[in-house]
C-alpha atoms as a PDB file:
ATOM      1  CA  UNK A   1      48.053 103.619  28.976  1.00  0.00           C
ATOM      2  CA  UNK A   2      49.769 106.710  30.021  1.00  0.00           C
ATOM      3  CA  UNK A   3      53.282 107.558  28.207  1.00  0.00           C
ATOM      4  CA  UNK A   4      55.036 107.967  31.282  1.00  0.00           C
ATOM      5  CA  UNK A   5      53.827 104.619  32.972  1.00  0.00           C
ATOM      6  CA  UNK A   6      55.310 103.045  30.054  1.00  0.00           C
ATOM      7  CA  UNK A   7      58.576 104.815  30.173  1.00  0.00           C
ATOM      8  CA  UNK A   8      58.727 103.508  33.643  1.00  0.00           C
ATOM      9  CA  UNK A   9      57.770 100.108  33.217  1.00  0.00           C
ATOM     10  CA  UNK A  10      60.430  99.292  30.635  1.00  0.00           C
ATOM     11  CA  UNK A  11      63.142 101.290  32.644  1.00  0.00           C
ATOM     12  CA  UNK A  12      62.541  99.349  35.597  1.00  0.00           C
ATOM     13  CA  UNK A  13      62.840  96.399  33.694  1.00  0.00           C
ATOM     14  CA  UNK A  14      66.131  97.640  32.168  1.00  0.00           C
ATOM     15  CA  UNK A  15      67.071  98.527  35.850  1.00  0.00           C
ATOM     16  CA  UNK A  16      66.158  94.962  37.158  1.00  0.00           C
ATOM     17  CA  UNK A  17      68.572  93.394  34.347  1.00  0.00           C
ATOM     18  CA  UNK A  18      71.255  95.680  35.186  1.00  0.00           C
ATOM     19  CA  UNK A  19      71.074  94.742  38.549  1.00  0.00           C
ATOM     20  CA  UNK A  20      70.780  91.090  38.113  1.00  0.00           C
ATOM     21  CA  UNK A  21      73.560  91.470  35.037  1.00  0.00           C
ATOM     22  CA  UNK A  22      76.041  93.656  37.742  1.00  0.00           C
ATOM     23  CA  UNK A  23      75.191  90.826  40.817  1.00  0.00           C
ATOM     24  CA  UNK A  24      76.323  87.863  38.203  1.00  0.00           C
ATOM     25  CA  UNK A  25      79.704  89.924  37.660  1.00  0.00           C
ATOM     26  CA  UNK A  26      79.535  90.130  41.665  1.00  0.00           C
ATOM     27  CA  UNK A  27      79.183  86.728  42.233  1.00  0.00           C
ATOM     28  CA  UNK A  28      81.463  85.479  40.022  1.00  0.00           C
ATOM     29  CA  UNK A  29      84.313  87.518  41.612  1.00  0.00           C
ATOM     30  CA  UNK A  30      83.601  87.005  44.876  1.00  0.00           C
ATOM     31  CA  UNK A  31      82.728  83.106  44.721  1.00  0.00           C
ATOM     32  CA  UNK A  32      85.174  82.185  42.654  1.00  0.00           C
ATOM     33  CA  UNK A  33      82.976  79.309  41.351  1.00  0.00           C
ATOM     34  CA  UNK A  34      81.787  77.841  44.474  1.00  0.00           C
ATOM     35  CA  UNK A  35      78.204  78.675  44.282  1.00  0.00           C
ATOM     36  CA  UNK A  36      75.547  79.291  41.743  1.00  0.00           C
ATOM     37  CA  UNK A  37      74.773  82.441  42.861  1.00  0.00           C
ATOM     38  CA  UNK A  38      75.952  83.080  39.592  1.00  0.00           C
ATOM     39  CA  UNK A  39      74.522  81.114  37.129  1.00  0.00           C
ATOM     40  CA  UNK A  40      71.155  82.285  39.125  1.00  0.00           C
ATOM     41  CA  UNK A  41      72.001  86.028  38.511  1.00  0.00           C
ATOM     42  CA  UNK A  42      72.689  85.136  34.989  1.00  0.00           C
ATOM     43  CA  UNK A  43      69.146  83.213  34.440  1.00  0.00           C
ATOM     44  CA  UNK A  44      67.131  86.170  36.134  1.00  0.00           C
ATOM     45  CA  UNK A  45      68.510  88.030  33.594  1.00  0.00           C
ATOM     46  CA  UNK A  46      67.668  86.357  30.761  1.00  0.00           C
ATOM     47  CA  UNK A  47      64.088  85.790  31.888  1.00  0.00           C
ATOM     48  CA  UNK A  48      63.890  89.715  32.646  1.00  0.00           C
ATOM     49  CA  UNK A  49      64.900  90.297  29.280  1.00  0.00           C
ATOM     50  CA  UNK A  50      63.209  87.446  26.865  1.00  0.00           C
ATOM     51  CA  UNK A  51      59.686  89.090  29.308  1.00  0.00           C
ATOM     52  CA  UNK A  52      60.668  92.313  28.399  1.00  0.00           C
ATOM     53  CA  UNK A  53      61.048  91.326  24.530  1.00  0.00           C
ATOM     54  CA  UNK A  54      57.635  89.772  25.355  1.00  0.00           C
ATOM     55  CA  UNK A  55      55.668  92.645  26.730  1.00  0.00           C
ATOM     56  CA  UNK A  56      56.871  94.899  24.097  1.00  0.00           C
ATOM     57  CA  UNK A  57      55.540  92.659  21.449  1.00  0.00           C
ATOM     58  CA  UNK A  58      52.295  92.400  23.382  1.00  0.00           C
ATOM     59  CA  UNK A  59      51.898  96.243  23.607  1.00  0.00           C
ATOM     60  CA  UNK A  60      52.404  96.699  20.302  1.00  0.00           C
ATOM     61  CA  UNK A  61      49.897  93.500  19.351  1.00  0.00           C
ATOM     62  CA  UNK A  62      47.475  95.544  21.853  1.00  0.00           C
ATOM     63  CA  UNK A  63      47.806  98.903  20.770  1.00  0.00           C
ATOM     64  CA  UNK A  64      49.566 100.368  23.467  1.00  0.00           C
ATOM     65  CA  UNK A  65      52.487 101.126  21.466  1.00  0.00           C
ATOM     66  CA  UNK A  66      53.339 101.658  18.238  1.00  0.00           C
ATOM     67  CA  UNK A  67      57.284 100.890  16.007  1.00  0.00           C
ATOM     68  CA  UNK A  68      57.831 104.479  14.105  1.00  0.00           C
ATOM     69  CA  UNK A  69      60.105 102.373  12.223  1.00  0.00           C
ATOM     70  CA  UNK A  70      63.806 103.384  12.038  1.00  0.00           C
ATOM     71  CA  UNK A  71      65.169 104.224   8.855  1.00  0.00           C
ATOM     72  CA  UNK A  72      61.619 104.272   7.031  1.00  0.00           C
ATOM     73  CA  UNK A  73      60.912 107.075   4.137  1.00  0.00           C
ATOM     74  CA  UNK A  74      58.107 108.828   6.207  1.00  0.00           C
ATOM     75  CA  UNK A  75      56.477 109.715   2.636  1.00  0.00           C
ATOM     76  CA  UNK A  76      56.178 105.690   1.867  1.00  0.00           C
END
């Protein structure tokens, strides 16, 4: 899989739950609780991220990716 299709697969995502995270805020303002435009927003997000949790885990299952590890002694 190419490096920058990957890049722009998981920014999207991140884009998508902004969006959904920044319409929640939106609703809630603007409704004032009379719909559930919000708790909708709110949901989408949480589904965006648990699937983006998801496909990360899957790319690195497949290959596609791979954790350099954070704070590991490279000589270990």
């Amino acid at each position: 899989m190419n490096d920058s299709l990957k890049i722009l697969v998981v920014v999207g995502f991140l884009a998508l739950i902004l969006w959904n995270l920044g319409a929640g805020l939106y609703y809630m303002l603007s409704d004032k609780g009379q719909s559930k435009r919000t708790v909708n927003a709110l949901t989408k997000r949480i589904i965006l991220s648990i699937a983006l949790i998801l496909l990360v885990v899957l790319a690195n299952y497949m290959g596609w990716i791979e954790f350099h590890g954070v704070g590991r002694n490279p000589n270990s």
